[in-house]
Protein backbone atom coordinates (compact mmCIF):
# COMPACT_ATOMS: atom_id res chain seq x y z
CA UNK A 1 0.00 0.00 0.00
CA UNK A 2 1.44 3.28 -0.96
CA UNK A 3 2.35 5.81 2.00
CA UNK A 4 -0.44 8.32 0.65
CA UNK A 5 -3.46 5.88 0.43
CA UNK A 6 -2.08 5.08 4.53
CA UNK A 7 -2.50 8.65 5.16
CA UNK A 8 -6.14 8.40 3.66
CA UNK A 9 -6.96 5.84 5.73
CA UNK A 10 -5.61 6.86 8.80
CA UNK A 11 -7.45 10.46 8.66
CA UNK A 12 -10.48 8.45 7.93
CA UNK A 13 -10.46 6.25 10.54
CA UNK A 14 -9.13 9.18 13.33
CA UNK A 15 -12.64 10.91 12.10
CA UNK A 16 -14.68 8.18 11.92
CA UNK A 17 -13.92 7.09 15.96
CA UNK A 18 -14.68 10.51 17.24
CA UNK A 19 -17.63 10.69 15.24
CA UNK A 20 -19.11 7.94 16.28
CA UNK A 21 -18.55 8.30 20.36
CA UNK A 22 -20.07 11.50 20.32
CA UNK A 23 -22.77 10.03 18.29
CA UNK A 24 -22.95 6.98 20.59
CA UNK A 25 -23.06 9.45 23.46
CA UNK A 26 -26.07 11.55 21.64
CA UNK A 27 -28.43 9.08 21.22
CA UNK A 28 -27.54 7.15 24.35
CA UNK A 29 -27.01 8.70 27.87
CA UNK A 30 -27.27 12.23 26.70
CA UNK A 31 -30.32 11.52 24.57
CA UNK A 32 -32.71 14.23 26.88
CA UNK A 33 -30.09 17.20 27.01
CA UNK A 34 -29.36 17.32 23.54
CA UNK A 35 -31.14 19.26 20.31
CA UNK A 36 -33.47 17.84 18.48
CA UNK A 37 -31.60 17.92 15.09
CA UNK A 38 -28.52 16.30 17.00
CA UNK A 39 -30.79 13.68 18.69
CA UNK A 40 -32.28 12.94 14.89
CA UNK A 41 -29.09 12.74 13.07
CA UNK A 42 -26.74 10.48 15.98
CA UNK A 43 -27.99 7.00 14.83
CA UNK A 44 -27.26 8.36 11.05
CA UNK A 45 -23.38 9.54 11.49
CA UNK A 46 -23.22 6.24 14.14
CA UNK A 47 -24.16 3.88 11.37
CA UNK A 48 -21.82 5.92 8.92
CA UNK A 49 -18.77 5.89 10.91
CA UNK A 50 -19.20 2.03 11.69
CA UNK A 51 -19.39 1.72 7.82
CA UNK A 52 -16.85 3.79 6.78
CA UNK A 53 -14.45 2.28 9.94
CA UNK A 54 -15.27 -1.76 8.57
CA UNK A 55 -14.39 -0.39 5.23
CA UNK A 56 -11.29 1.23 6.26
CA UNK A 57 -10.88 -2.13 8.10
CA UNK A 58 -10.95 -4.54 4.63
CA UNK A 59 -9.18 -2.20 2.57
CA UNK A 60 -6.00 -2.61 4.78
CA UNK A 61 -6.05 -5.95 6.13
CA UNK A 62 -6.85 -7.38 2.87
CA UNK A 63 -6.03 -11.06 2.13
CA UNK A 64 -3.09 -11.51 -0.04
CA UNK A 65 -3.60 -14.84 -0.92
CA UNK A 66 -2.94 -15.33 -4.74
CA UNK A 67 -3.77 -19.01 -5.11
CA UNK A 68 -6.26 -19.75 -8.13
């Protein structure tokens, strides 16, 4: 993997973890203190982060296998 695509992922990934605490935290202990548009949009950026953190996830501990 080429140093710049590691630098992609790694900026992904340190945005997707914040993301999704805070978004954890939003729609889970803090669910009654927060905004309404926050409270709405939490589970949304929660399931993206997981995605794009499982993506980030294959891309780099992909299988090198070559055997046909």
């Amino acid at each position: 993997m080429r140093l710049s695509r590691v630098m992609e992922v790694s900026m992904l990934i340190s945005a997707a973890i914040p993301i999704l605490v805070l978004s954890v935290l939003a729609s889970g202990p803090f669910r009654d203190s927060m905004p309404v548009f926050i409270a709405t949009l939490a589970p949304l950026a929660a399931v993206l982060s997981l995605f794009i953190l499982i993506c980030a996830l294959e891309a780099g501990g992909g299988n090198r296998d070559n055997r046909q």
